[in-house]
Protein backbone atom coordinates (compact mmCIF):
# COMPACT_ATOMS: atom_id res chain seq x y z
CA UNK A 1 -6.98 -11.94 -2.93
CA UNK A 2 -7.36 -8.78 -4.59
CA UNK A 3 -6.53 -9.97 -8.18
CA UNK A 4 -8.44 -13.32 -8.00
CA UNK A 5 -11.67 -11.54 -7.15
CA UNK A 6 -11.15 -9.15 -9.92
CA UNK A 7 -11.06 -11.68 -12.25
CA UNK A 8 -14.09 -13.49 -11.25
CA UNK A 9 -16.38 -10.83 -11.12
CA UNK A 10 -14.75 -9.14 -14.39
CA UNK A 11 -15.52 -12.88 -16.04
CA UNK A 12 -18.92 -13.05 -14.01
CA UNK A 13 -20.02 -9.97 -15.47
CA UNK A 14 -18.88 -11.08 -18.87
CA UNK A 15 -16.81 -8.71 -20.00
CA UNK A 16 -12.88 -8.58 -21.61
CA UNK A 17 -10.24 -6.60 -19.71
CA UNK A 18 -10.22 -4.19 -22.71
CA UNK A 19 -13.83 -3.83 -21.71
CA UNK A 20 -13.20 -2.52 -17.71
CA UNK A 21 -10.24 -0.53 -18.72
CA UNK A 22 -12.59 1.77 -21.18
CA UNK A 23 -15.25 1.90 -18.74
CA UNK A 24 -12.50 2.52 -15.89
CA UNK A 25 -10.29 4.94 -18.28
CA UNK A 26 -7.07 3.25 -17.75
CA UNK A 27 -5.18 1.09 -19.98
CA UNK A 28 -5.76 -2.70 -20.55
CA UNK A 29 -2.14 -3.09 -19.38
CA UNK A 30 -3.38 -1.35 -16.41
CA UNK A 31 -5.74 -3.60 -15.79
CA UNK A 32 -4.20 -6.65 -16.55
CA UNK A 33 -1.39 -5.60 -14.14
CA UNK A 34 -4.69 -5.40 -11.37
CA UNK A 35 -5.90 -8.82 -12.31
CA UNK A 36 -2.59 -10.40 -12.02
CA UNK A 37 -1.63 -8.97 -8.55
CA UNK A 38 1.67 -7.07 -10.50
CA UNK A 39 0.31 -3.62 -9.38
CA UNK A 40 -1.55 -2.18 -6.39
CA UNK A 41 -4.10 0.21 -7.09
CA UNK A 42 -4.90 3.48 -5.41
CA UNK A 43 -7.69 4.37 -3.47
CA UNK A 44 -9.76 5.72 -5.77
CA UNK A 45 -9.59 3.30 -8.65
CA UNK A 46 -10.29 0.43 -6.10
CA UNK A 47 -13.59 2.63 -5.02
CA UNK A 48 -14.09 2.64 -8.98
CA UNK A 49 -13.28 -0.92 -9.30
CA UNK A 50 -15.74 -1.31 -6.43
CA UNK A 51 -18.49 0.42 -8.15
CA UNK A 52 -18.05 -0.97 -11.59
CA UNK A 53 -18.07 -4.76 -10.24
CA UNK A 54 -20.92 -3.87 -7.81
CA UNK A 55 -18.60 -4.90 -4.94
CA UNK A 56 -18.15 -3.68 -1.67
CA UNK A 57 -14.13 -2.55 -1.34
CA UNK A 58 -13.84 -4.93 1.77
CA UNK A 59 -14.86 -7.75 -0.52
CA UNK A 60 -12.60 -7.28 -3.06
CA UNK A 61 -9.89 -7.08 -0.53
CA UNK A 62 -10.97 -10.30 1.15
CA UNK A 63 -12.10 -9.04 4.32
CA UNK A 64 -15.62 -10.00 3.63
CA UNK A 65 -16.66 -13.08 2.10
CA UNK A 66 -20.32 -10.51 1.00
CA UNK A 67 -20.51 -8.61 -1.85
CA UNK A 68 -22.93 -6.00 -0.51
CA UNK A 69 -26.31 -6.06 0.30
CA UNK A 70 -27.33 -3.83 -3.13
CA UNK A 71 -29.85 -4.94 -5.65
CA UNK A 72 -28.43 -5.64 -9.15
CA UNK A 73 -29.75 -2.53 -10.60
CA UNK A 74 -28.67 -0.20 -7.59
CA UNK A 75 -25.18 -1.70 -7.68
CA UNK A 76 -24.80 -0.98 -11.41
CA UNK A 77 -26.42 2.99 -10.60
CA UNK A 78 -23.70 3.26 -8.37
CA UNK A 79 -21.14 1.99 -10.05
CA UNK A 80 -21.99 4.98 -12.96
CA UNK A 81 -22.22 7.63 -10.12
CA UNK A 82 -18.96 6.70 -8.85
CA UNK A 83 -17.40 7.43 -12.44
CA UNK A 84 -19.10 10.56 -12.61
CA UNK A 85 -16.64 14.06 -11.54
CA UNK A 86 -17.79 16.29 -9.20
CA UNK A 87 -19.95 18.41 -11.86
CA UNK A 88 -22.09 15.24 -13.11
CA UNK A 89 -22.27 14.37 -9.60
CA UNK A 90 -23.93 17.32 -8.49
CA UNK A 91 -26.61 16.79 -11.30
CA UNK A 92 -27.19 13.51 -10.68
CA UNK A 93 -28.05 15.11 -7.09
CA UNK A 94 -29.96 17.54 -7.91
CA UNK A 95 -32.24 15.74 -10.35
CA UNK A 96 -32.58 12.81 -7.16
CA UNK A 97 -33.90 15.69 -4.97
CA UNK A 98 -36.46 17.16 -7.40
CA UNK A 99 -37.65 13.41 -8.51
CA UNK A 100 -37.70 12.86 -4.08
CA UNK A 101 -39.80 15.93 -3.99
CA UNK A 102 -42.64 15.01 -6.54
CA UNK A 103 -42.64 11.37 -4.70
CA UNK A 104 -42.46 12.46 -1.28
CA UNK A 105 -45.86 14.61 -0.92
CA UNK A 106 -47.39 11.43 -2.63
CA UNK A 107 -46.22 8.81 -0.28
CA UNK A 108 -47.30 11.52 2.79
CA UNK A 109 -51.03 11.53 1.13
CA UNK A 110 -50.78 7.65 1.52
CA UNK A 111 -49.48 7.62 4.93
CA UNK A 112 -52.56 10.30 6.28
CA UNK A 113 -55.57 7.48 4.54
């Protein structure tokens, strides 16, 4: 189920396999080996694979018929986060809280009129 859902989102999305092994950092023959069900893939390049294609993990293993519930935009946010190592991930954090900060007072003015 795996590989067949691989390949429709990877042609979905629009993209070669040349393309999702760069943006994955593996090789195309890695890849490849993914799409055509010749290689099982650890946990955390399935998470990757998962963020990349927007996909919930239990979708791409067939247990749900549901790609998520995400909005386009989030999905593809996530995907980059999940791609990120632990230092960019931490940024990416940090800058979330200040930006939550300057929003949150805001919305709390709202909330009080």
């Amino acid at each position: 189920m795996i590989a067949l859902r691989l390949r429709q989102l990877r042609e979905e999305k629009g993209v070669n396999q040349v393309d999702v092994a760069q943006h994955l950092n593996i090789s195309r023959v890695t890849y490849s080996q993914y799409e055509t069900g010749k290689r099982q893939m650890n946990y955390e390049t399935l998470d990757m694979m998962a963020g990349y294609y927007c996909a919930s993990v239990d979708y791409l293993l067939g247990r749900k018929d549901e790609r998520g519930a995400l909005r386009p935009g989030e999905a593809v946010l996530l995907g980059n986060y999940a791609l990120l190592d632990d230092r960019g991930r931490m940024s990416v954090n940090a800058l979330l809280e200040h930006e939550l900060s300057l929003v949150q007072p805001q919305e709390n003015k709202r909330e009080a009129m």
